[in-house]
N, C-alpha and C. Protein backbone atom coordinates (compact mmCIF):
# COMPACT_ATOMS: atom_id res chain seq x y z
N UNK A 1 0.84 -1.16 0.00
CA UNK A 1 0.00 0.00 0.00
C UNK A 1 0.89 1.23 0.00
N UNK A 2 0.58 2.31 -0.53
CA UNK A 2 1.25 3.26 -0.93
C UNK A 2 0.07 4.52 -0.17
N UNK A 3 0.86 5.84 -0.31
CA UNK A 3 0.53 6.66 0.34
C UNK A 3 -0.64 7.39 -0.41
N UNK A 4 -0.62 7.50 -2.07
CA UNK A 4 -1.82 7.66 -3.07
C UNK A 4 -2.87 7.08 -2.93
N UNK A 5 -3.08 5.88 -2.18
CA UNK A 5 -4.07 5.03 -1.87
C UNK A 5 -5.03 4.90 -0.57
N UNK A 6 -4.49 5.96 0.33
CA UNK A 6 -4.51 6.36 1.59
C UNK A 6 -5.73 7.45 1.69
N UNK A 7 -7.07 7.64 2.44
CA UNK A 7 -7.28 8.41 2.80
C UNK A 7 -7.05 9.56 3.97
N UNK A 8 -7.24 10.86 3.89
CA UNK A 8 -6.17 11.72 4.60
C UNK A 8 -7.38 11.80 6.12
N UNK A 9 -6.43 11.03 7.31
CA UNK A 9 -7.38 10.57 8.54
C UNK A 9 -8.20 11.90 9.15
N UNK A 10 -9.07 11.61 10.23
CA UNK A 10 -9.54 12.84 10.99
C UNK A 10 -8.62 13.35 12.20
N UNK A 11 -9.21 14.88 12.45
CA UNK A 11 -8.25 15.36 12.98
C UNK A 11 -8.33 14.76 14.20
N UNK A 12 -8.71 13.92 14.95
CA UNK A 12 -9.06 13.73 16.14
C UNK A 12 -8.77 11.83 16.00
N UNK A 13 -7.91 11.40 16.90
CA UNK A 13 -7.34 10.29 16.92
C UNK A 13 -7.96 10.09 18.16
N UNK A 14 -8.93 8.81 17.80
CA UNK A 14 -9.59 7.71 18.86
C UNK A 14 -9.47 6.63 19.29
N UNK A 15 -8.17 6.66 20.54
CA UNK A 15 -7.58 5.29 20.36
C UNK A 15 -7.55 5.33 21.48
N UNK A 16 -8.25 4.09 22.71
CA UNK A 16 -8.17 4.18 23.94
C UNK A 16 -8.28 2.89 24.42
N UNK A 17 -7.43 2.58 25.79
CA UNK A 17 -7.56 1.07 26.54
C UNK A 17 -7.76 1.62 27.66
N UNK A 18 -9.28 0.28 27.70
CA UNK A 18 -9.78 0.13 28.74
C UNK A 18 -8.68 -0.31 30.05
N UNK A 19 -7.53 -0.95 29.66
CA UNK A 19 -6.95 -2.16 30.55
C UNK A 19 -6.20 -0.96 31.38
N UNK A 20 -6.02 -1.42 32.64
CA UNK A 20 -5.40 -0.92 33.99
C UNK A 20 -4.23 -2.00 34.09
N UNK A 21 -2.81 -1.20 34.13
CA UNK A 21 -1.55 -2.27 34.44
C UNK A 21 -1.67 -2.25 36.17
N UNK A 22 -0.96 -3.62 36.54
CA UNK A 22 -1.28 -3.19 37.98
C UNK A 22 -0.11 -2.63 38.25
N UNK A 23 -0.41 -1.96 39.57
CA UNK A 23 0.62 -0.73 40.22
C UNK A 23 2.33 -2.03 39.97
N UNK A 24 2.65 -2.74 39.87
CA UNK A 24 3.70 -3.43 40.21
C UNK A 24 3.79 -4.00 38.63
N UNK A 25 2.96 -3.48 37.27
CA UNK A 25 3.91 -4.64 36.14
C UNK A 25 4.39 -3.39 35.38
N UNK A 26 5.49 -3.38 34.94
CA UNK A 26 5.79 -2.42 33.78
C UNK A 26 5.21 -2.32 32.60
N UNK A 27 4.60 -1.46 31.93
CA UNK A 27 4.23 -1.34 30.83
C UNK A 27 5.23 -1.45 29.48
N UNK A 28 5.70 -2.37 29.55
CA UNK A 28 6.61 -1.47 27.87
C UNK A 28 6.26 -1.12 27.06
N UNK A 29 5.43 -2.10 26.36
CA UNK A 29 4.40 -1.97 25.12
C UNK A 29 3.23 -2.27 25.02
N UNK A 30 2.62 -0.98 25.58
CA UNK A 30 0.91 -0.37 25.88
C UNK A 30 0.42 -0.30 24.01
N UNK A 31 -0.33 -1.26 23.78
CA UNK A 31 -0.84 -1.07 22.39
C UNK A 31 -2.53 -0.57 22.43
N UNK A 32 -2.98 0.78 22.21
CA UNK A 32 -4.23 0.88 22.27
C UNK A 32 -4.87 1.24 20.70
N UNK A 33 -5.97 0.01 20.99
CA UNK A 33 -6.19 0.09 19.28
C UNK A 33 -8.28 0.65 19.61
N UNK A 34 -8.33 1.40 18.57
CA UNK A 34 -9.47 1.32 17.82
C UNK A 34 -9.93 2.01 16.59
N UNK A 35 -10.05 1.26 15.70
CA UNK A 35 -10.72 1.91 14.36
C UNK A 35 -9.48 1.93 13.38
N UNK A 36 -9.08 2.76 12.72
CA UNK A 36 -7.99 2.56 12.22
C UNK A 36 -6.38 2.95 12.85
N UNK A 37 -6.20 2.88 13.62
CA UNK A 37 -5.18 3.19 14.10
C UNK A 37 -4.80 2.25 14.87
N UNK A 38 -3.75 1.76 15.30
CA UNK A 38 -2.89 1.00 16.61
C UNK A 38 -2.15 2.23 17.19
N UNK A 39 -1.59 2.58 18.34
CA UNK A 39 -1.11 3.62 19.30
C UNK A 39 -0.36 2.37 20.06
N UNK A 40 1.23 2.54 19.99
CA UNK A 40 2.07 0.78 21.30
C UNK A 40 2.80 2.60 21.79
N UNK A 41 2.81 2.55 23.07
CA UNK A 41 3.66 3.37 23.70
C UNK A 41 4.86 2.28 24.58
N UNK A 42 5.68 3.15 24.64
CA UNK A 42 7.55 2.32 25.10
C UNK A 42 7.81 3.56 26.27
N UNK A 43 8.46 2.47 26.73
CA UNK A 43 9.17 3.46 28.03
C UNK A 43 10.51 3.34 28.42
N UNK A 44 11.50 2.33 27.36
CA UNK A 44 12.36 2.41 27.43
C UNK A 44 13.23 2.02 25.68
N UNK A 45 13.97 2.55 25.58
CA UNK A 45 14.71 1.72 23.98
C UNK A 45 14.58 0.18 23.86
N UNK A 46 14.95 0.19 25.31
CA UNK A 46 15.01 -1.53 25.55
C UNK A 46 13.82 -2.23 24.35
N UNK A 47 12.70 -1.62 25.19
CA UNK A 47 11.40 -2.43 24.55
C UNK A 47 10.97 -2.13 23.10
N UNK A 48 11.62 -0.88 22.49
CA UNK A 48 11.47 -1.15 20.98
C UNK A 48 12.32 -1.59 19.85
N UNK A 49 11.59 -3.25 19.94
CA UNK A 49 12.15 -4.48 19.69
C UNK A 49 12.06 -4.16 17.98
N UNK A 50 11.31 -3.68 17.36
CA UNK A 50 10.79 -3.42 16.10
C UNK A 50 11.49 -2.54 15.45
N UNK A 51 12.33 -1.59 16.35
CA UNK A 51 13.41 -0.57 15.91
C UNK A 51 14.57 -1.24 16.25
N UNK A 52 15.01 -1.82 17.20
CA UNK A 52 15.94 -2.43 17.22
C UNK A 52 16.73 -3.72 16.13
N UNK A 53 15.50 -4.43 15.70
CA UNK A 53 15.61 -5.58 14.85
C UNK A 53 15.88 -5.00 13.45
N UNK A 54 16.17 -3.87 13.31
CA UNK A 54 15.51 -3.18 12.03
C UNK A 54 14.39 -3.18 11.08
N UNK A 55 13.13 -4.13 11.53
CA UNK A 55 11.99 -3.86 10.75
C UNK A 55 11.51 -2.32 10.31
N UNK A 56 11.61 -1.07 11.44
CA UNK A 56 11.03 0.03 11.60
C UNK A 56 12.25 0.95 11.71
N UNK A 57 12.23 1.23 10.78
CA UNK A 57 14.02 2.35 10.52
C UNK A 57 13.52 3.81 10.58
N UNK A 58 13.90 5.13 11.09
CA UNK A 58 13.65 6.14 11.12
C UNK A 58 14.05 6.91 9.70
N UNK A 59 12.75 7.61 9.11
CA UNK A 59 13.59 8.38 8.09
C UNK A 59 13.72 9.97 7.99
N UNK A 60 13.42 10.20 9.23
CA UNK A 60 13.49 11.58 9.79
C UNK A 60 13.29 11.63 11.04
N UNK A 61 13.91 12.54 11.61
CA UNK A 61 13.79 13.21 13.21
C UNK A 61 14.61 12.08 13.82
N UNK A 62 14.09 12.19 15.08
CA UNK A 62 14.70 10.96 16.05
C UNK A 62 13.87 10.77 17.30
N UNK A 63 14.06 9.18 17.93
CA UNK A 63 13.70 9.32 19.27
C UNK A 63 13.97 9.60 19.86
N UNK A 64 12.64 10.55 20.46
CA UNK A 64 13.33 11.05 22.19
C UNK A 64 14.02 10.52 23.09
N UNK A 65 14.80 10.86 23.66
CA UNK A 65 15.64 10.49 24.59
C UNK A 65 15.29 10.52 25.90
N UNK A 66 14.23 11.07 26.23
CA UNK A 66 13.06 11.27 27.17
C UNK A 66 11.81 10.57 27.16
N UNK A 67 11.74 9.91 28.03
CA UNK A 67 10.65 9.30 27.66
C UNK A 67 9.48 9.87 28.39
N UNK A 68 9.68 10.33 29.53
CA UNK A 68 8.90 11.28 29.59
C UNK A 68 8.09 12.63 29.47
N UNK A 69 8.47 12.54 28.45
CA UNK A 69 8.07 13.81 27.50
C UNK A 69 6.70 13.68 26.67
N UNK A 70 6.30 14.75 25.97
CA UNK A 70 5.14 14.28 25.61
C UNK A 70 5.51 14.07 24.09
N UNK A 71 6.23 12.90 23.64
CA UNK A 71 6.76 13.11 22.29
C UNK A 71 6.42 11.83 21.65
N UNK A 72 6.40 11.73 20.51
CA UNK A 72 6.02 10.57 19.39
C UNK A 72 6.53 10.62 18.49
N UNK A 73 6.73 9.48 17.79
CA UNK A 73 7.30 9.28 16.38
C UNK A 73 6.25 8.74 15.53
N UNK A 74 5.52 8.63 14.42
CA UNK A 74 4.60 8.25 13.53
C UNK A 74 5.25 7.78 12.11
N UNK A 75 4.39 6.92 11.30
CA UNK A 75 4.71 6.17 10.24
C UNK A 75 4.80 7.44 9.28
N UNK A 76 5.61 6.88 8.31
CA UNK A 76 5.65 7.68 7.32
C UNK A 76 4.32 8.03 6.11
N UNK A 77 3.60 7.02 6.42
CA UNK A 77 2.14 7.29 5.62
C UNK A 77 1.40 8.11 6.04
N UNK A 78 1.31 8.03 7.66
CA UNK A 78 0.43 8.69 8.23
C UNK A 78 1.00 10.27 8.38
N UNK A 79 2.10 10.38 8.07
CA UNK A 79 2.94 12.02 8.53
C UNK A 79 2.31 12.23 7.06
N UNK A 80 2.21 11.61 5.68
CA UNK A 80 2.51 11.93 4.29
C UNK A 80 0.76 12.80 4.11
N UNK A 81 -0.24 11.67 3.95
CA UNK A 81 -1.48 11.81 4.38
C UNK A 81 -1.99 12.82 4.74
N UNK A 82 -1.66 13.42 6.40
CA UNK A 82 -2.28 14.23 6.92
C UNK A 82 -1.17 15.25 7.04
N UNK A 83 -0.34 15.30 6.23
CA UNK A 83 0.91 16.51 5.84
C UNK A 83 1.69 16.87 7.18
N UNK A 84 1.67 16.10 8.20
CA UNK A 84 2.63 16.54 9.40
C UNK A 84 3.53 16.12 9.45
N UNK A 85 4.33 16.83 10.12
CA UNK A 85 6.42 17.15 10.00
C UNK A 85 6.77 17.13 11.66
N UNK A 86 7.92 16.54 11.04
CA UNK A 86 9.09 16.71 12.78
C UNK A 86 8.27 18.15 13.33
N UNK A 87 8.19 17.95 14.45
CA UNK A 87 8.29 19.37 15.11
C UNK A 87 6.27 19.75 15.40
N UNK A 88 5.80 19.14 14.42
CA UNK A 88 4.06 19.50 14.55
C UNK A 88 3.79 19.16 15.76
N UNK A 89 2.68 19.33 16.38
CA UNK A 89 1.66 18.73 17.52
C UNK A 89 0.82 18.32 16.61
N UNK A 90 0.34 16.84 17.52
CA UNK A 90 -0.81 16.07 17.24
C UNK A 90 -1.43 16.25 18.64
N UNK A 91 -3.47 16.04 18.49
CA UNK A 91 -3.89 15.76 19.81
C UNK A 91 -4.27 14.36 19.72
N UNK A 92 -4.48 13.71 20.56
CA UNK A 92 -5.00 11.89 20.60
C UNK A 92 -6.26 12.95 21.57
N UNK A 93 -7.05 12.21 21.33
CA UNK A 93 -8.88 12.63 22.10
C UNK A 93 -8.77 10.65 22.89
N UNK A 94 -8.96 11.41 23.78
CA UNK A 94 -10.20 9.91 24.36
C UNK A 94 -11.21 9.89 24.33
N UNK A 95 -12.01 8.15 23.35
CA UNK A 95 -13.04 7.81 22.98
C UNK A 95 -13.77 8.01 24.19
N UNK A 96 -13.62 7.80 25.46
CA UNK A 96 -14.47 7.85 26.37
C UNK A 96 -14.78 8.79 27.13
N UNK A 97 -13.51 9.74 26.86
CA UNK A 97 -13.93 11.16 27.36
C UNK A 97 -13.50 12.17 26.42
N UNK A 98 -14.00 12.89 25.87
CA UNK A 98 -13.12 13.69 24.66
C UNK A 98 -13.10 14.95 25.55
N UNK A 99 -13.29 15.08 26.96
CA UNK A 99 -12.28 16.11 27.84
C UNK A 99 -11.03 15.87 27.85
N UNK A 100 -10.64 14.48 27.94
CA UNK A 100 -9.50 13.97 28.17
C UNK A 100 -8.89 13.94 26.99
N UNK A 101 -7.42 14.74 26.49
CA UNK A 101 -6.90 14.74 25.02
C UNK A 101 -5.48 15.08 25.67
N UNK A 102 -4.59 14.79 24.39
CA UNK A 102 -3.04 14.15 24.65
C UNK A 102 -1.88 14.86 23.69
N UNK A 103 -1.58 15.90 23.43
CA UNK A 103 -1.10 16.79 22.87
C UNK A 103 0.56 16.34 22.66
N UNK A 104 0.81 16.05 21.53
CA UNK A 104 2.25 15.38 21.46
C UNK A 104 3.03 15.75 20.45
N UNK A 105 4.37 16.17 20.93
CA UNK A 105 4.94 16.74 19.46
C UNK A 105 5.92 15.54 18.18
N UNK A 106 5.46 15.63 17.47
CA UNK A 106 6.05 14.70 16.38
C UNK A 106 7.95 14.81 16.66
N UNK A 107 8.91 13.86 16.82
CA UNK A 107 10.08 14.11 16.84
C UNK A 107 10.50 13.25 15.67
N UNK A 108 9.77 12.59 15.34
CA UNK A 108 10.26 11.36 14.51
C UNK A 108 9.30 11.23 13.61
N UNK A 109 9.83 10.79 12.65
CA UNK A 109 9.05 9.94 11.28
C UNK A 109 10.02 8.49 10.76
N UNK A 110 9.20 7.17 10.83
CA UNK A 110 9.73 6.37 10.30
C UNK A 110 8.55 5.65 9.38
């Protein structure tokens, strides 16, 4: 699939898990899916096994070095699509509360 083939998504990304980690398991790779999107959040390099293996190569920006930051990296279809660049803000909305929204700046494109 190619990026010509792509419709250009809505501005409002609806991707939310129900699931509660308990206070004692680490999260590495939190995958919250609904509709068209998957969202896996990492909390350490360690756990991104998919960048590491080289399946998922960066072709711009870089990962944060912070992980606690409010920062993301996105596919290259989805940056192409909806025309966003290193450096943009995206918001993520929650499906269950669209008070609740997640403001993140793009550092990466792979």
């Amino acid at each position: 699939m190619n990026s010509d083939s792509l419709e250009k998504a809505s501005s409002e990304f609806t991707s939310v898990n129900d699931r509660k980690k308990p206070e004692n398991e680490e999260n590495e790779d939190a995958t919250l899916q609904r509709g068209d999107f998957t969202i896996k959040a990492y909390n350490s390099y360690d756990s991104m096994s998919e960048f590491i293996s080289g399946e998922n190569k960066m072709v711009e920006g870089e990962v944060s070095e912070d992980f606690s930051l409010d920062n993301c990296i996105i596919h290259e279809e989805l940056a192409t699509v909806n025309d966003i660049e290193v450096g943009d803000k995206i918001t993520l909305v929650d499906s269950n509360d669209d008070t609740n929204t997640y403001e993140l700046t793009v550092t990466g494109i792979y």
